[in-house]
C-alpha atoms as a PDB file:
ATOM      1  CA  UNK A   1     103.434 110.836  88.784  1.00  0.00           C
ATOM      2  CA  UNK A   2     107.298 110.438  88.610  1.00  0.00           C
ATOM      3  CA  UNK A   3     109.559 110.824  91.246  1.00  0.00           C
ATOM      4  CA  UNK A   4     111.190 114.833  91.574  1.00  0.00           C
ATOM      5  CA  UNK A   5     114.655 113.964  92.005  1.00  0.00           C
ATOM      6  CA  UNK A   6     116.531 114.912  89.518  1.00  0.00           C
ATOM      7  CA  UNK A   7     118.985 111.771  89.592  1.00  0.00           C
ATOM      8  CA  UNK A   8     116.133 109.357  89.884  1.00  0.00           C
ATOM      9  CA  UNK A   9     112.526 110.225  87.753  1.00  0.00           C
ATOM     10  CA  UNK A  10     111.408 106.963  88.364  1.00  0.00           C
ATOM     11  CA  UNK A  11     107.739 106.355  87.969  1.00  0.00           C
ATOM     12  CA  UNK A  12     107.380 103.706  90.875  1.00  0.00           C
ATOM     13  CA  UNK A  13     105.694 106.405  93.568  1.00  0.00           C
ATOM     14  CA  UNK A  14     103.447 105.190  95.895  1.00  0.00           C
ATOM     15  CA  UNK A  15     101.522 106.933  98.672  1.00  0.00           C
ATOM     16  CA  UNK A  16     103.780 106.563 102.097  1.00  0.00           C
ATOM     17  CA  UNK A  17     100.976 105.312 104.017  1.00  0.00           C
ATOM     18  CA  UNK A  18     100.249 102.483 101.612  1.00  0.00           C
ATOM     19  CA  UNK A  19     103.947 101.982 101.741  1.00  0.00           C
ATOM     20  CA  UNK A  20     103.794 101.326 105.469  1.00  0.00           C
ATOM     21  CA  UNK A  21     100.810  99.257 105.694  1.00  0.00           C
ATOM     22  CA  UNK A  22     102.321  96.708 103.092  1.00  0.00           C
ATOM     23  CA  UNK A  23     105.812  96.962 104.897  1.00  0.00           C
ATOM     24  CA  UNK A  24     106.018  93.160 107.076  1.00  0.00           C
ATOM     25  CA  UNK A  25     105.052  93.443 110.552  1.00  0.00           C
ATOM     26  CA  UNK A  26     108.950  92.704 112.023  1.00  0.00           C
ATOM     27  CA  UNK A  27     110.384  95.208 109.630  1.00  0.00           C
ATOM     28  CA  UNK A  28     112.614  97.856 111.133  1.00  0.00           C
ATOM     29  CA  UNK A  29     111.211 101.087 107.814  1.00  0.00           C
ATOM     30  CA  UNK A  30     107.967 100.202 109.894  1.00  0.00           C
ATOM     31  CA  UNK A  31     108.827 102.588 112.353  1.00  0.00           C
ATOM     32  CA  UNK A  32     111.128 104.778 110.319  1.00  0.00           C
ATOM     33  CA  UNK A  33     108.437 105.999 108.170  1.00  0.00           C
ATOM     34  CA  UNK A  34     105.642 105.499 110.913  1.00  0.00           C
ATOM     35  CA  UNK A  35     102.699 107.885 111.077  1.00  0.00           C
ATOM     36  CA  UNK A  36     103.554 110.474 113.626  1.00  0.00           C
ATOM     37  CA  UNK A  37     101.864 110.091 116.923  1.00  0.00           C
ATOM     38  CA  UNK A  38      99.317 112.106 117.829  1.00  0.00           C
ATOM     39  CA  UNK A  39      99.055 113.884 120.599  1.00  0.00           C
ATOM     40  CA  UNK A  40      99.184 113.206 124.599  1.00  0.00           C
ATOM     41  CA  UNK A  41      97.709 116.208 126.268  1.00  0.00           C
ATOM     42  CA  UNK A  42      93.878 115.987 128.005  1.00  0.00           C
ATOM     43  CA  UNK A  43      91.801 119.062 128.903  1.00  0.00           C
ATOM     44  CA  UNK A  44      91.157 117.463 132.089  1.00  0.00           C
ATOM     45  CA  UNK A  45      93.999 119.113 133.940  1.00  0.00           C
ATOM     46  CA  UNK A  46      93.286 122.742 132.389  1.00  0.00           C
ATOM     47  CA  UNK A  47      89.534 122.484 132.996  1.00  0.00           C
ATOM     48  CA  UNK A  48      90.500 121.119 136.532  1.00  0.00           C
ATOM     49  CA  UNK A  49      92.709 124.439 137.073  1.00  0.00           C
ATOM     50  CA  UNK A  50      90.268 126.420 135.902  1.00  0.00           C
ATOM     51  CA  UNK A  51      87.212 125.555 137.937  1.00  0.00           C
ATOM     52  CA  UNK A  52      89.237 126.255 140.977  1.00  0.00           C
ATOM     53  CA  UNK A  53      90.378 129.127 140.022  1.00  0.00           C
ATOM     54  CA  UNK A  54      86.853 130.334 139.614  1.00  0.00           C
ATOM     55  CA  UNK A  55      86.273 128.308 142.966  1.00  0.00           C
ATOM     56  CA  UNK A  56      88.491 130.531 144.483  1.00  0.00           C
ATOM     57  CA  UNK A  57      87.522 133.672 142.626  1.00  0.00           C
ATOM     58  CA  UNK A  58      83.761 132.614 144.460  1.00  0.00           C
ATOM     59  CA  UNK A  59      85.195 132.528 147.844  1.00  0.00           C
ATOM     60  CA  UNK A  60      87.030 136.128 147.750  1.00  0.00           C
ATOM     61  CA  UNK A  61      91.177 134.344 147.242  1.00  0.00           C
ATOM     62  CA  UNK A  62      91.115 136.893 143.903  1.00  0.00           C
ATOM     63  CA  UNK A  63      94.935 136.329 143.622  1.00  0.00           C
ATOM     64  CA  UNK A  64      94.893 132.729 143.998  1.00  0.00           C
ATOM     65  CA  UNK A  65      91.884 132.420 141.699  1.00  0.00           C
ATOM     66  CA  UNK A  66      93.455 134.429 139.073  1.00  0.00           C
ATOM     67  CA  UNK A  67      97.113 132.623 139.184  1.00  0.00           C
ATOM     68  CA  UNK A  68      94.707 129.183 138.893  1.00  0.00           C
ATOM     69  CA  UNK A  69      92.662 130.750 136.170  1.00  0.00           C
ATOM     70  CA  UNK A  70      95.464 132.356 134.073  1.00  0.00           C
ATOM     71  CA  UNK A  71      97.244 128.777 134.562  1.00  0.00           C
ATOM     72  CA  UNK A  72      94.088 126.467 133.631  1.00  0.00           C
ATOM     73  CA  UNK A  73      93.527 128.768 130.368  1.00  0.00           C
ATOM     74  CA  UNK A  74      97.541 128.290 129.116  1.00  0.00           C
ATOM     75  CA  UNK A  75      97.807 125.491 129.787  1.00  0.00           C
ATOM     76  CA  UNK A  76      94.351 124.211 127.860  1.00  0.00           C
ATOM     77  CA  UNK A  77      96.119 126.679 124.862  1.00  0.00           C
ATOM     78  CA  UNK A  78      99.443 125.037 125.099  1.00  0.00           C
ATOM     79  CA  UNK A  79      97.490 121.543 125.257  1.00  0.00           C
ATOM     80  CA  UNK A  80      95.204 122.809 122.006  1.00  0.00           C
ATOM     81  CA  UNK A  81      98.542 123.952 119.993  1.00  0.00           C
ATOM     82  CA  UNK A  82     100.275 120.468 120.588  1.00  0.00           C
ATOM     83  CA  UNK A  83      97.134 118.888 119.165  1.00  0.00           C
ATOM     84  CA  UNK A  84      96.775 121.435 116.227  1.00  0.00           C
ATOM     85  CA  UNK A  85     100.627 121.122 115.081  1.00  0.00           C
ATOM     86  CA  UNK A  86      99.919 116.932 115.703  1.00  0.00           C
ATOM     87  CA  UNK A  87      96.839 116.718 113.212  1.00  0.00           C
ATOM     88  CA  UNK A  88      98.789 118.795 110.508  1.00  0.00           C
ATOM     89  CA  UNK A  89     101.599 116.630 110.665  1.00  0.00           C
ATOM     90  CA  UNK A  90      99.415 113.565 110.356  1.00  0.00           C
ATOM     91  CA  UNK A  91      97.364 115.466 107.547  1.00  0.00           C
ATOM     92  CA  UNK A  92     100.854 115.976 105.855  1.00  0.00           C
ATOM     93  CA  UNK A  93     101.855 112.446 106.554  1.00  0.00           C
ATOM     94  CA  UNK A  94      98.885 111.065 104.732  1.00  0.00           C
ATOM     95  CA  UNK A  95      99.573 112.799 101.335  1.00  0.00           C
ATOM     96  CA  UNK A  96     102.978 111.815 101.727  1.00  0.00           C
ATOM     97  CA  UNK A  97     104.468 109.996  98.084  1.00  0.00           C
ATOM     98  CA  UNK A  98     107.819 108.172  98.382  1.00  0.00           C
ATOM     99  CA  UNK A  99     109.768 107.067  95.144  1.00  0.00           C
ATOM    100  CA  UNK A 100     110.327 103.162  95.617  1.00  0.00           C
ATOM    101  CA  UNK A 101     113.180 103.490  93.781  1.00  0.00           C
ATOM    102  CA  UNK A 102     115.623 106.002  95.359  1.00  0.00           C
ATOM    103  CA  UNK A 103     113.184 106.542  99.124  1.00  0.00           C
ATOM    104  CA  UNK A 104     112.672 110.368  97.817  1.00  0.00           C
ATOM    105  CA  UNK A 105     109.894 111.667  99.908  1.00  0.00           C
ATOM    106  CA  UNK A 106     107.736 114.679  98.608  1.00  0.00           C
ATOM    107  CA  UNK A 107     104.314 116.037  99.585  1.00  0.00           C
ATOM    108  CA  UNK A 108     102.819 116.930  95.878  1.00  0.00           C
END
């Protein structure tokens, strides 16, 4: 596989990851072309909002119970989309080439 820059061509590709993982520890291209983090949402909080909306629902607060139900639900879908968009990235990051020659990056 050679490199699709028209100015460079160079045959010295390697997969990003690899790349990384041979980079030394101290160097600063070890965060530049770091695997993106993945990411920081738990279901905890929207399950949480959810059982007391249905809590509430239970004990006759209707309103309350469907402001804490509607909330619990978007906010678990909000929480799911962040996570979705995160493993693509990662999944996009992992077939990642770069051209050692000229830093092109390219997903083939």
């Amino acid at each position: 596989m050679n490199c699709p820059s028209p100015k460079c061509g160079s045959s010295n590709v390697q997969l990003l990851s690899h790349y990384v993982d041979g980079l030394p520890t101290g160097s600063p291209h070890r965060s530049t072309y770091a695997e993106p983090a993945g990411a920081d949402g738990s279901y905890l909080l929207a399950a949480g909002l959810a059982l007391v909306g249905l809590y509430a629902l239970v004990s006759g607060e209707i309103l309350a119970g469907l402001v804490a139900l509607a909330a619990g639900g978007g906010w678990g879908f909000v929480i799911h989309k962040k996570a979705e968009a995160s493993d693509h990235a990662r999944a996009a990051w992992a077939n990642r080439r770069i051209c050692l020659a000229c830093t092109e990056q390219w997903v083939p």
